[in-house]
N, C-alpha and C. Protein backbone atom coordinates (compact mmCIF):
# COMPACT_ATOMS: atom_id res chain seq x y z
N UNK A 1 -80.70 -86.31 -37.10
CA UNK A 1 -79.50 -85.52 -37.18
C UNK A 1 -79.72 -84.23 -36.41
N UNK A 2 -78.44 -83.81 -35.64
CA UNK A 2 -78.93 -82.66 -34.87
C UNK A 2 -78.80 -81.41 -35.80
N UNK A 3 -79.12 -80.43 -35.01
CA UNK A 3 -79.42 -78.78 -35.98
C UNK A 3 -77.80 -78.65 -35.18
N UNK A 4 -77.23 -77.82 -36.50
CA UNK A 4 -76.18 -76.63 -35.83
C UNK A 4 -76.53 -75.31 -35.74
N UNK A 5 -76.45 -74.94 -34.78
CA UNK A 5 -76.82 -72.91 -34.88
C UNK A 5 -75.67 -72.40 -35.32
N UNK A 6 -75.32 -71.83 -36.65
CA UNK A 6 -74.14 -70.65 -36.41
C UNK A 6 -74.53 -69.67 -36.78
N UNK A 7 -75.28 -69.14 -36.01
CA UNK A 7 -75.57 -67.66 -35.27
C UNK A 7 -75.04 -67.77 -34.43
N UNK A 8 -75.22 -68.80 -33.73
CA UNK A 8 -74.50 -68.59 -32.24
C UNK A 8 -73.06 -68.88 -31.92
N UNK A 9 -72.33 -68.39 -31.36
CA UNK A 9 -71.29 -69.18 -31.32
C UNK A 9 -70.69 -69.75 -29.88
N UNK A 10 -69.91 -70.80 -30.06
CA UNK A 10 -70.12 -71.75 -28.84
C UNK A 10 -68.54 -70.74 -27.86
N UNK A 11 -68.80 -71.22 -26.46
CA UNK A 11 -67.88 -70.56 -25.87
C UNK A 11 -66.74 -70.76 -26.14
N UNK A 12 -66.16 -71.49 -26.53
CA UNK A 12 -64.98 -71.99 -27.21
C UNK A 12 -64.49 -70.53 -28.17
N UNK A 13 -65.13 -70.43 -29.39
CA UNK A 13 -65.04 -69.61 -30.25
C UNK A 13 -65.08 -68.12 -30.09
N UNK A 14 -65.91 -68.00 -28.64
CA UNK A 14 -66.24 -66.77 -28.13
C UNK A 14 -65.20 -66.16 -27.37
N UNK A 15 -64.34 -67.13 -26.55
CA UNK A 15 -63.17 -66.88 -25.87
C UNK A 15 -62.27 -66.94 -27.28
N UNK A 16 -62.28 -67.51 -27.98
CA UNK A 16 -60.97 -67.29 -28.42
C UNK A 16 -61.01 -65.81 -29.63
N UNK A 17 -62.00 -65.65 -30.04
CA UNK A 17 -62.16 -63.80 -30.97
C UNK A 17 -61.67 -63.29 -29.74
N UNK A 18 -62.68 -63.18 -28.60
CA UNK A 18 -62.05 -62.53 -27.85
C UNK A 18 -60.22 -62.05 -27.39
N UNK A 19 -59.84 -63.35 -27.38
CA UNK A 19 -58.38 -63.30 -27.06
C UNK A 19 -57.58 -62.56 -28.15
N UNK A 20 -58.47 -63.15 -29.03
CA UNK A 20 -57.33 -62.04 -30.89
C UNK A 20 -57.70 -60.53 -30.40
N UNK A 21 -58.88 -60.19 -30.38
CA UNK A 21 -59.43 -59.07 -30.15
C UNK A 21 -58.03 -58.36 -29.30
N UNK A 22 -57.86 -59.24 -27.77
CA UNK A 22 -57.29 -58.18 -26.81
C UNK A 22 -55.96 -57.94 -27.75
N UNK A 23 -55.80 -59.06 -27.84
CA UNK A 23 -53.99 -59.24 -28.67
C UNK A 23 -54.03 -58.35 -29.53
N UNK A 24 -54.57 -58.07 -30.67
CA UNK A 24 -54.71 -56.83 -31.60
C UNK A 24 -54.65 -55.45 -30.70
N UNK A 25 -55.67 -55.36 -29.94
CA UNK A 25 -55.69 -53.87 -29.12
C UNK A 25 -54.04 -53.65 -28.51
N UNK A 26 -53.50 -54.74 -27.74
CA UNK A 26 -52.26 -54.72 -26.83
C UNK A 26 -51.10 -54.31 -27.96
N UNK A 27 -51.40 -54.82 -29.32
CA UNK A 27 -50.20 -54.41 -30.24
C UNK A 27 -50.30 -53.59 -31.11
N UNK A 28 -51.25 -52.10 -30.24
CA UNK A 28 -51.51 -51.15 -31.23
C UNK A 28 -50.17 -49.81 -30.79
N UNK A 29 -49.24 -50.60 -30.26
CA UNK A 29 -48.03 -49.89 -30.27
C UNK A 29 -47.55 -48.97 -28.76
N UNK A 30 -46.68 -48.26 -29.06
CA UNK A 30 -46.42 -47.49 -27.71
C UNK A 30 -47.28 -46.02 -27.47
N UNK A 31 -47.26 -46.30 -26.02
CA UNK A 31 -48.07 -44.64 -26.30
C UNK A 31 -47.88 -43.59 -26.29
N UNK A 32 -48.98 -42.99 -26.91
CA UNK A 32 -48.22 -41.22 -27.52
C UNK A 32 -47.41 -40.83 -26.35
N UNK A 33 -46.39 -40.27 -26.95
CA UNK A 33 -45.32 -39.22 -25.82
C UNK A 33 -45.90 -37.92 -26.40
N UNK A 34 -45.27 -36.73 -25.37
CA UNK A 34 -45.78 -35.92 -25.44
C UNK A 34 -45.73 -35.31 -26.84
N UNK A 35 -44.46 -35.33 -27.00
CA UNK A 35 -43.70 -34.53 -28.47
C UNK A 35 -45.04 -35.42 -29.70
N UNK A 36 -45.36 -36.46 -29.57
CA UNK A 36 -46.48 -36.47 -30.65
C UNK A 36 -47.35 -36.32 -30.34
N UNK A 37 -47.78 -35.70 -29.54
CA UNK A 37 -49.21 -34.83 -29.43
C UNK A 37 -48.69 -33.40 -29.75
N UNK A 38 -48.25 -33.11 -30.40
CA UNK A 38 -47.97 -31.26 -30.60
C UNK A 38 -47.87 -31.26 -32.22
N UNK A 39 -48.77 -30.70 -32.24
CA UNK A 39 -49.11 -30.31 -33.92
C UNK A 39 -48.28 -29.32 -34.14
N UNK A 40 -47.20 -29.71 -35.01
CA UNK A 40 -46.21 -28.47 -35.80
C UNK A 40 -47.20 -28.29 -37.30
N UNK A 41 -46.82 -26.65 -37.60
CA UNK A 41 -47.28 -26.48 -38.78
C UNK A 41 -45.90 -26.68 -39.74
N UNK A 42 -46.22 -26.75 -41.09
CA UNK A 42 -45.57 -26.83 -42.05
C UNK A 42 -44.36 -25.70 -41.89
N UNK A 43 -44.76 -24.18 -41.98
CA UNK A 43 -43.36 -23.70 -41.91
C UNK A 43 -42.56 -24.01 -40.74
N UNK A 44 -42.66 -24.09 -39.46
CA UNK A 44 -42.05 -24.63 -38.29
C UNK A 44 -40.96 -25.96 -39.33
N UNK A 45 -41.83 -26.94 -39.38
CA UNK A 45 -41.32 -28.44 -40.03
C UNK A 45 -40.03 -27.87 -41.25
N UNK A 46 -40.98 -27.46 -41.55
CA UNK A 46 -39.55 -26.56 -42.90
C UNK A 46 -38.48 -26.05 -42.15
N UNK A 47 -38.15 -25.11 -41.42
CA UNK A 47 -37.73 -24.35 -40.80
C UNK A 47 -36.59 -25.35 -39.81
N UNK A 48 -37.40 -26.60 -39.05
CA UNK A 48 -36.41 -27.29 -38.51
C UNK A 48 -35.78 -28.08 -39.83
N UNK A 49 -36.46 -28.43 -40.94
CA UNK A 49 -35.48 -28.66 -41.33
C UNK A 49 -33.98 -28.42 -42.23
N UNK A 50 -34.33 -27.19 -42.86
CA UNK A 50 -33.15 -26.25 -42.90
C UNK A 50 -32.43 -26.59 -41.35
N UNK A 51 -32.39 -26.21 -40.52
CA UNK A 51 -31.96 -26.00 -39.65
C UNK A 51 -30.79 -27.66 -39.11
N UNK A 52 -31.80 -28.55 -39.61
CA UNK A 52 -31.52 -29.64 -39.33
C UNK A 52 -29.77 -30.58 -40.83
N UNK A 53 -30.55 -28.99 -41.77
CA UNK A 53 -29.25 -29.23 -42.95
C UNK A 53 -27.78 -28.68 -42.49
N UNK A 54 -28.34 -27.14 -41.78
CA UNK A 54 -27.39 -26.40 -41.68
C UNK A 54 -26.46 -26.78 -40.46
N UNK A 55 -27.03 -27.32 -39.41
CA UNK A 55 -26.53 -27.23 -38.05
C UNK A 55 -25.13 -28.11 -38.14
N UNK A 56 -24.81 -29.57 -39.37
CA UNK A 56 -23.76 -30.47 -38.93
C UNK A 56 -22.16 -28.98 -39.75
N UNK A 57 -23.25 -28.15 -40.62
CA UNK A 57 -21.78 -27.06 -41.28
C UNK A 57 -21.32 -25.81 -40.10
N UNK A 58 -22.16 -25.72 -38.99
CA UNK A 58 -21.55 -24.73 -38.19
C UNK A 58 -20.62 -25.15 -37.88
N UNK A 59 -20.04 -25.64 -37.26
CA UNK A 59 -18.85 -26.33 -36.33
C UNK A 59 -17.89 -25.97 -37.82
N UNK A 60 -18.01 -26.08 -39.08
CA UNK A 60 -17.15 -26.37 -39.82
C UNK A 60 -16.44 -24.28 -40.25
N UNK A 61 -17.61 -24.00 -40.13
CA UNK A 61 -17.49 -22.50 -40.74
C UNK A 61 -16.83 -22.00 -39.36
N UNK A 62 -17.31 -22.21 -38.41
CA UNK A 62 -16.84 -21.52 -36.91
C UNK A 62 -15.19 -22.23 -37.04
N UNK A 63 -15.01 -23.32 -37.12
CA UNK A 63 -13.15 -23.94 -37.64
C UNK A 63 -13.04 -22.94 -38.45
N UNK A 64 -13.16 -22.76 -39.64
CA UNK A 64 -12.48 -21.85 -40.32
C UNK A 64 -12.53 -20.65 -40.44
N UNK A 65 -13.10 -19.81 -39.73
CA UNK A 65 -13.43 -18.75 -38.95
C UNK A 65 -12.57 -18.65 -38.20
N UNK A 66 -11.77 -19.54 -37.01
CA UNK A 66 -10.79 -19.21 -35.95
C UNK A 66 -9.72 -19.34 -36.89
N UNK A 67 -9.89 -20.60 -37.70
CA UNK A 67 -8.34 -20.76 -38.22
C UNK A 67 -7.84 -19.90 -39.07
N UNK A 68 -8.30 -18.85 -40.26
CA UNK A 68 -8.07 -17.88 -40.96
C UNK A 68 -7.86 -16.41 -39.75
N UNK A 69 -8.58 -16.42 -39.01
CA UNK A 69 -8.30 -15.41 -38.27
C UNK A 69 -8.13 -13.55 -39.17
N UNK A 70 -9.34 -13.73 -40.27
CA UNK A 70 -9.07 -12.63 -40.72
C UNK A 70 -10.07 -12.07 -41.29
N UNK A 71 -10.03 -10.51 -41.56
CA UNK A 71 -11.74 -9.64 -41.75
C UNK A 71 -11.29 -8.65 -42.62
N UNK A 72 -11.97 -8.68 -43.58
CA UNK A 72 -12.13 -7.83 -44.83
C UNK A 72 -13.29 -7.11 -44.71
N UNK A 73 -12.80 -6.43 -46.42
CA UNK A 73 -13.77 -5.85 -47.32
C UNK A 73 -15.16 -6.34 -47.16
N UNK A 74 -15.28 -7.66 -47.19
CA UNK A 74 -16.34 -7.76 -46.84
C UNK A 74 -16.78 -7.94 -45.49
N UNK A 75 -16.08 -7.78 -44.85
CA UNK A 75 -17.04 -7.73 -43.28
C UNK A 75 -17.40 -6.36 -43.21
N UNK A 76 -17.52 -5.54 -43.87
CA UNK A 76 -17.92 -4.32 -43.61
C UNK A 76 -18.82 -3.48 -45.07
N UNK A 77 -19.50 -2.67 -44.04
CA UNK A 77 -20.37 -1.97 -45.76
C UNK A 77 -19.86 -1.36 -46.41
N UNK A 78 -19.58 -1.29 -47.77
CA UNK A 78 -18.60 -0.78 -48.61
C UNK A 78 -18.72 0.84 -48.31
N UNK A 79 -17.09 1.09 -48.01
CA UNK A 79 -16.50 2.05 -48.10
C UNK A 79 -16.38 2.57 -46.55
N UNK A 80 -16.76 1.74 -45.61
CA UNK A 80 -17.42 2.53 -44.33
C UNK A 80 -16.54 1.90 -43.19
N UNK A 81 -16.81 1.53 -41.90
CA UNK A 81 -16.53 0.72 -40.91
C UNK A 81 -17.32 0.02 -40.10
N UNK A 82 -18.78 0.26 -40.99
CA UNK A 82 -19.74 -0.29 -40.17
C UNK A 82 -19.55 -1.99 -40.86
N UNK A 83 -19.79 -2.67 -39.39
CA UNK A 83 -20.16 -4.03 -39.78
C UNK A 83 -21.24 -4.61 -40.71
N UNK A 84 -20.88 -5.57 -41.94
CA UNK A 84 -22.02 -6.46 -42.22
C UNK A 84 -22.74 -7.39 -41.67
N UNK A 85 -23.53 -8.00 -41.65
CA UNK A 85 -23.70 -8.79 -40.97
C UNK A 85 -23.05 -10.24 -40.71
N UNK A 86 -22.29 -10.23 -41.77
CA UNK A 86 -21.44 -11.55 -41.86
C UNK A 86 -19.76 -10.78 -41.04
N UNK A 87 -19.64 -9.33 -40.76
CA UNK A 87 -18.83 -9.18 -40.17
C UNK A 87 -19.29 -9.16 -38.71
N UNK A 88 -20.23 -9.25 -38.39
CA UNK A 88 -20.63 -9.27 -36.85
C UNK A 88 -20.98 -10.75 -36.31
N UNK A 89 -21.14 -11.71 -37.61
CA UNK A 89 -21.05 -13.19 -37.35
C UNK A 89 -19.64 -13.59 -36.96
N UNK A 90 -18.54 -13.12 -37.72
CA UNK A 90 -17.89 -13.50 -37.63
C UNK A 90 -16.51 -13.02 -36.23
N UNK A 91 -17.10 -11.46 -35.87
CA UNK A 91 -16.38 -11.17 -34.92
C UNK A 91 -16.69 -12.04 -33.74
N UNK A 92 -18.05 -12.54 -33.78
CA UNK A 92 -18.88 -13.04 -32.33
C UNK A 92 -18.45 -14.53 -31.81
N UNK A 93 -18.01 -15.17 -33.43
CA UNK A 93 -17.20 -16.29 -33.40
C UNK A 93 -15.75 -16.49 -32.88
N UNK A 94 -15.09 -15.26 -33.87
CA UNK A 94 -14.09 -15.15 -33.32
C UNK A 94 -13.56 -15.17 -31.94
N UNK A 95 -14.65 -13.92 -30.96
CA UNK A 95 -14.41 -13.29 -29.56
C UNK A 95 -14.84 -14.94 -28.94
N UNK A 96 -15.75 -15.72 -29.12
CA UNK A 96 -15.98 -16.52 -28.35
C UNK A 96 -15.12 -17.67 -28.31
N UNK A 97 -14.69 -17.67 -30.05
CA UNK A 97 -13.50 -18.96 -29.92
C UNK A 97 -12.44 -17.93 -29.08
N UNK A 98 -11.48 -17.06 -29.05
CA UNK A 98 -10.68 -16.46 -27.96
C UNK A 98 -10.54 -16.02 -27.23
N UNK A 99 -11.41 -15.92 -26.13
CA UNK A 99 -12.03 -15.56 -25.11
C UNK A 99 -11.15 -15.75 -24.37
N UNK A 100 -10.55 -17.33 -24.61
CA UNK A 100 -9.87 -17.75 -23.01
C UNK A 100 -8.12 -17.96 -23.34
N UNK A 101 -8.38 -17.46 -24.74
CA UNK A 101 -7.04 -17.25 -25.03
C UNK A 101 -6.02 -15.77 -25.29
N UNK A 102 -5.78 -15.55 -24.16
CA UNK A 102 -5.95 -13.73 -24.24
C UNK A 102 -5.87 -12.90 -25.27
N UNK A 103 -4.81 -12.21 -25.59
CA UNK A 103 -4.35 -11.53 -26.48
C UNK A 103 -3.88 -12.15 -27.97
N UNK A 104 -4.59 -12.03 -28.97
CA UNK A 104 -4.58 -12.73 -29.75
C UNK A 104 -4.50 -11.51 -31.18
N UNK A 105 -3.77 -12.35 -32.15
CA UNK A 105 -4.05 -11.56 -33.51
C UNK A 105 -4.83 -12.01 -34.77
N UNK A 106 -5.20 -10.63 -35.32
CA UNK A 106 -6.32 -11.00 -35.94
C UNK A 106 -5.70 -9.80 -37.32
N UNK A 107 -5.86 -10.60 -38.57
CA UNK A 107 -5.47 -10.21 -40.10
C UNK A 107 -6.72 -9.29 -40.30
N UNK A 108 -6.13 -7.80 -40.67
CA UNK A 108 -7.53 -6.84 -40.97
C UNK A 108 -7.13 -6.85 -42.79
N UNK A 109 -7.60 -6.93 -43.78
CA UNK A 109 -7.92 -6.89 -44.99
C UNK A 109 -8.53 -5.39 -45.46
N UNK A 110 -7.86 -4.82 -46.57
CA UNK A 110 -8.68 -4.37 -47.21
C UNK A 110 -8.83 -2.62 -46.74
N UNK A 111 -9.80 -1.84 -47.32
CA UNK A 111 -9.91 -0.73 -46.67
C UNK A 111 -9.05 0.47 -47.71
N UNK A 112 -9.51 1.36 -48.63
CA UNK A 112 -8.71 2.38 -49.69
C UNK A 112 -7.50 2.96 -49.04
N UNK A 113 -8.43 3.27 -47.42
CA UNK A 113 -7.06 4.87 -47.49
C UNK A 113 -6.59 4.25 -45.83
N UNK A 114 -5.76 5.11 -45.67
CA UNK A 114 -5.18 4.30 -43.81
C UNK A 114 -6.58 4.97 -43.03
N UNK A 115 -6.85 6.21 -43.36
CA UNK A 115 -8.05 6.29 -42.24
C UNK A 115 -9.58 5.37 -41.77
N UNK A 116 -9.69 5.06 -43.32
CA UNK A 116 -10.90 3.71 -43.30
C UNK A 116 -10.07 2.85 -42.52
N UNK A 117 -8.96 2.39 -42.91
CA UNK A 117 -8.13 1.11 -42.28
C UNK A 117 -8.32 1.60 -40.42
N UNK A 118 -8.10 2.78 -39.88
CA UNK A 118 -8.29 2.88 -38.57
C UNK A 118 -9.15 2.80 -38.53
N UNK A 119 -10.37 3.63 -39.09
CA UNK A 119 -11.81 3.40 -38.20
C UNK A 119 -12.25 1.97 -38.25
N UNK A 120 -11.95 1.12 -39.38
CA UNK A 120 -12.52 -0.29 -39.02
C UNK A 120 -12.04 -0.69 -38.06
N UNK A 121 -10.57 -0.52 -37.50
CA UNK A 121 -9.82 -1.26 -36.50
C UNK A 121 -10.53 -0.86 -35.47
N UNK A 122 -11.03 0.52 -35.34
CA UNK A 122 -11.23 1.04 -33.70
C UNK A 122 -12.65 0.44 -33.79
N UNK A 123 -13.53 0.02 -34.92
CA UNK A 123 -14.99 -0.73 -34.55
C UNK A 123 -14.62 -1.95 -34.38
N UNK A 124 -13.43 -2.96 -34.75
CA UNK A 124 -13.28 -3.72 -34.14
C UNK A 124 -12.90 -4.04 -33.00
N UNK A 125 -11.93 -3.75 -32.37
CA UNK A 125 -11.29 -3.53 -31.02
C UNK A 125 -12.66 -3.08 -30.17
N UNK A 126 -13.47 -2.04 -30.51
CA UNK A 126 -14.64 -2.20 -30.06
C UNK A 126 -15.47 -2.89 -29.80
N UNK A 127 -15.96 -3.39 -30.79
CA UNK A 127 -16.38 -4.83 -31.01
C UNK A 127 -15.89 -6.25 -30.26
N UNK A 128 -14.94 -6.73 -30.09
CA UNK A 128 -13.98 -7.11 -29.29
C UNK A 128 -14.23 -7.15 -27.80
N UNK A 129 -13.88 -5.93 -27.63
CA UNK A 129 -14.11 -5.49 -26.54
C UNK A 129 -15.48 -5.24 -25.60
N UNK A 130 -16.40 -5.57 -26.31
CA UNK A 130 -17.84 -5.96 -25.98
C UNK A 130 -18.17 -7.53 -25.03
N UNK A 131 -16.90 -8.45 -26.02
CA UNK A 131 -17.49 -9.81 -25.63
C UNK A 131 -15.79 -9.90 -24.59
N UNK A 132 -15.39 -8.87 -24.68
CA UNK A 132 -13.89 -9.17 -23.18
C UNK A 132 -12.78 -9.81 -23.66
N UNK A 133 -12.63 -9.48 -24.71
CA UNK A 133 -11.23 -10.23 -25.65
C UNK A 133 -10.75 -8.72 -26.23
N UNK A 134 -9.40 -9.27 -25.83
CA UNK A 134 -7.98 -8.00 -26.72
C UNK A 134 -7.57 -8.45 -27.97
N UNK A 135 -7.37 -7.98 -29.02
CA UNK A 135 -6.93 -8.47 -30.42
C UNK A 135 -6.14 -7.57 -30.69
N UNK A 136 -4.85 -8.18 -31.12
CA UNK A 136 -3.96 -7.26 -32.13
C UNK A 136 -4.47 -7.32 -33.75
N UNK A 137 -4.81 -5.85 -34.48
CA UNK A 137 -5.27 -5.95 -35.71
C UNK A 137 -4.08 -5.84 -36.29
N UNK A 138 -3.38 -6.61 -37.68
CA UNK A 138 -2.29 -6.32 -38.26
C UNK A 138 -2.67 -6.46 -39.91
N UNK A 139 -2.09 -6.49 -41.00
CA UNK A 139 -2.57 -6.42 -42.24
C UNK A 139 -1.02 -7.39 -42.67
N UNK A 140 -0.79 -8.40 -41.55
CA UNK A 140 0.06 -9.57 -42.48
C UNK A 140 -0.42 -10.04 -43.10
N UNK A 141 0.07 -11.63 -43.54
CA UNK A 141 -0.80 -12.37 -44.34
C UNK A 141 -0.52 -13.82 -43.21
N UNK A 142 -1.99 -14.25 -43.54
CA UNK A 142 -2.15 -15.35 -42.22
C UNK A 142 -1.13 -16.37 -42.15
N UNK A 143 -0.75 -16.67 -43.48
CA UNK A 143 0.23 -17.53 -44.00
C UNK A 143 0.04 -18.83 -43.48
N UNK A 144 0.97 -19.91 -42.83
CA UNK A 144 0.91 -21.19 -42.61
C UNK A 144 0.69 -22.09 -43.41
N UNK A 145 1.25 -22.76 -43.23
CA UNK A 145 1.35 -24.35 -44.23
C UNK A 145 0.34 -25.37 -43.72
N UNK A 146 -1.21 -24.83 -43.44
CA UNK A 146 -2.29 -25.94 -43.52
C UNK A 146 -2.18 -26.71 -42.40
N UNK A 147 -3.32 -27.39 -42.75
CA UNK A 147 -3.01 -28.16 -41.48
C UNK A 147 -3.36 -30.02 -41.91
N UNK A 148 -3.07 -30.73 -41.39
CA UNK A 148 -2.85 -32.15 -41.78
C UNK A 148 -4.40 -32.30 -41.25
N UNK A 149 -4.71 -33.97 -41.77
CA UNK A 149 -5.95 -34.25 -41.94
C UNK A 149 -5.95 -34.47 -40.14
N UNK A 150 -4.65 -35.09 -39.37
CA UNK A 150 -4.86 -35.55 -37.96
C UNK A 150 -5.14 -34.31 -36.94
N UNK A 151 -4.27 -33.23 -37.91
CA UNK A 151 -4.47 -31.78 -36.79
C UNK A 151 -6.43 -31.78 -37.36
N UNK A 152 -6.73 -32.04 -38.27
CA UNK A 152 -8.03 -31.46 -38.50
C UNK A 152 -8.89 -32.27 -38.14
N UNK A 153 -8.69 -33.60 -37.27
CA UNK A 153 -9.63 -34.33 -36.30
C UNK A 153 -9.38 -33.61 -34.79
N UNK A 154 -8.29 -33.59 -34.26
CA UNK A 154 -8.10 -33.06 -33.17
C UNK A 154 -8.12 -31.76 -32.85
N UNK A 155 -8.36 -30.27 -34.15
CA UNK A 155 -9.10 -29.68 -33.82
C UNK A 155 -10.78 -30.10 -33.49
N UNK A 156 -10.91 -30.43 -34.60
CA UNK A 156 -12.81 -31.42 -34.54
C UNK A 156 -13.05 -31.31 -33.32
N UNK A 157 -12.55 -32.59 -32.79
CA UNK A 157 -12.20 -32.71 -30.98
C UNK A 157 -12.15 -31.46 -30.16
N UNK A 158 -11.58 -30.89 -30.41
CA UNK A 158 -11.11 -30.00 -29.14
C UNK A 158 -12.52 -28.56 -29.47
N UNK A 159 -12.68 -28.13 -30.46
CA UNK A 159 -13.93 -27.79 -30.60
C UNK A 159 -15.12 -28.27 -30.04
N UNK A 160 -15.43 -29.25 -30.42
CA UNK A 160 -16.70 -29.59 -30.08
C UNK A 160 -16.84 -30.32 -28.66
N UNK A 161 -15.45 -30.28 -27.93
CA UNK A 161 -15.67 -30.73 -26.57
C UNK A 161 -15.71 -29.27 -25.06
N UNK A 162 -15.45 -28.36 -26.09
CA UNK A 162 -15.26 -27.00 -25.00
C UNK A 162 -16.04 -26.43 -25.48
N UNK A 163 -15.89 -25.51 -26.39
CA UNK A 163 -16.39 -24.62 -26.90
C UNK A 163 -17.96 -24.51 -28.01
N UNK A 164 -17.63 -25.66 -28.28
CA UNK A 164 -19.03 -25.24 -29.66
C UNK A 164 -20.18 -27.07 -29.65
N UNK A 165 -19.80 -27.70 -27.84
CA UNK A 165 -20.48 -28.45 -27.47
C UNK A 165 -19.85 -29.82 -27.59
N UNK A 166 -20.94 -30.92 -26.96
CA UNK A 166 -19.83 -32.14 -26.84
C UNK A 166 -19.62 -32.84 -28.29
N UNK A 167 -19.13 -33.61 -28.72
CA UNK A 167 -18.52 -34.83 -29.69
C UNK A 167 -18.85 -36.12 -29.24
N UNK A 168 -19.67 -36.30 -30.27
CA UNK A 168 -20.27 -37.64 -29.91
C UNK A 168 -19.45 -38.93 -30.28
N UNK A 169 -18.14 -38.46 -30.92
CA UNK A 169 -17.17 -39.61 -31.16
C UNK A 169 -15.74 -39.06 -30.43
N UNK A 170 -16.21 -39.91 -28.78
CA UNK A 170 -14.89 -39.33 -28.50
C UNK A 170 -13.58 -39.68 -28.22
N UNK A 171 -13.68 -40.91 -28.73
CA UNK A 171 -12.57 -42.03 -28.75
C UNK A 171 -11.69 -41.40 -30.34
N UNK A 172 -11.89 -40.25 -31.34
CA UNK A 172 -11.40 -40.14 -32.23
C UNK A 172 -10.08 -40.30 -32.20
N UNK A 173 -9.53 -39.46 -30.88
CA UNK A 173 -8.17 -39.54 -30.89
C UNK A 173 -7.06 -41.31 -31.52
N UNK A 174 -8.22 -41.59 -31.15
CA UNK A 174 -7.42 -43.19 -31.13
C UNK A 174 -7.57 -43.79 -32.43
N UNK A 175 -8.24 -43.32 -33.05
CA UNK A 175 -8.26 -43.46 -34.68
C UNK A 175 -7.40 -42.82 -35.40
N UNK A 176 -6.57 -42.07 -35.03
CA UNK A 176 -6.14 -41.47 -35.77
C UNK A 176 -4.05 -41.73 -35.82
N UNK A 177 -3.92 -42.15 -37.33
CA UNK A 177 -2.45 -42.88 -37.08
C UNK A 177 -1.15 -41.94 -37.65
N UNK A 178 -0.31 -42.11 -37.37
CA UNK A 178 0.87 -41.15 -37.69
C UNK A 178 1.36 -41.44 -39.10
N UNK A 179 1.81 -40.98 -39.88
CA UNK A 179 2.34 -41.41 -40.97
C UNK A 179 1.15 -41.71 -42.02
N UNK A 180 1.65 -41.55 -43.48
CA UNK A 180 0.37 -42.41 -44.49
C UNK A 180 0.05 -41.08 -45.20
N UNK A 181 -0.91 -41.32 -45.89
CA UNK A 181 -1.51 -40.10 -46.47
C UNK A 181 -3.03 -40.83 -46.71
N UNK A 182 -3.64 -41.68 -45.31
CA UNK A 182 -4.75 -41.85 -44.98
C UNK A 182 -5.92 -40.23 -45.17
């Protein structure tokens, strides 16, 4: 009877580990791109992702920001005309959503005596007038009867295709049907 060696192994067996071998190495996936070779630290990672919570509500606050069209008590430090910081967010929004729409009015709120009421106006109009937009300040009331769910896609639209970047759904228009209370 003959001896078997298996220590050794016959070429047969040797080619074929081999072949698993390459096959394993070949399906160790795609290769690094750059972006995964860059070690982010933890606050960075945090940081985008706040960022990554907050970013789909801008577009929504900047809409209702143009559409109220109006600045209070609180856009300013109590008792004064200096801006808060949520009043200098919101002028910057404002001037940029009307930029290309000239002369425009804007609801001033608030303020004890008429002289506070001027000096806020003249830091706004100032203000204003920084980013190249004219505003009429008035102390109506914004009033209007809302706006329907179709005006509030086709603002969506018209926002995010000029002004505050593109829309990645831009066939919306065509979704959207007359009548219903869809």
């Amino acid at each position: 009877m003959p001896t078997i060696d298996t220590h050794s192994p016959s070429p047969r067996n040797a080619i074929s580990a081999c072949a698993i071998l390459l096959a394993l190495a070949a399906c160790g996936g795609a290769p690094e791109t750059k972006g995964s070779m860059i070690v982010v630290s933890d606050d960075r990672k945090l940081a985008a992702d706040r960022m990554f919570v907050r970013d789909p509500f801008d577009d929504q606050v900047k809409q209702g920001v143009l559409r109220q069209r109006v600045l209070g008590d609180a856009h300013f430090v109590g008792g004064s005309s200096e801006l808060t910081t949520l009043g200098k967010r919101d002028v910057a929004i404002l001037a940029t959503g009307l930029k290309n729409g000239g002369h425009q009015r804007i609801a001033l709120r608030g303020g004890e005596t008429a002289a506070l009421k001027e000096a806020r106006a003249a830091t706004l109009k100032s203000e204003f007038a920084k980013f190249g937009v004219s505003v009429t300040l008035d102390d109506a009331p914004p009033g209007g009867a809302g706006v329907a769910s179709g005006d509030a896609l086709l603002l969506l639209q018209e926002s995010r295709s000029g002004r505050w970047g593109e829309m990645k759904q831009t066939d919306i228009k065509t979704d959207i049907k007359q009548g219903g209370s869809e």
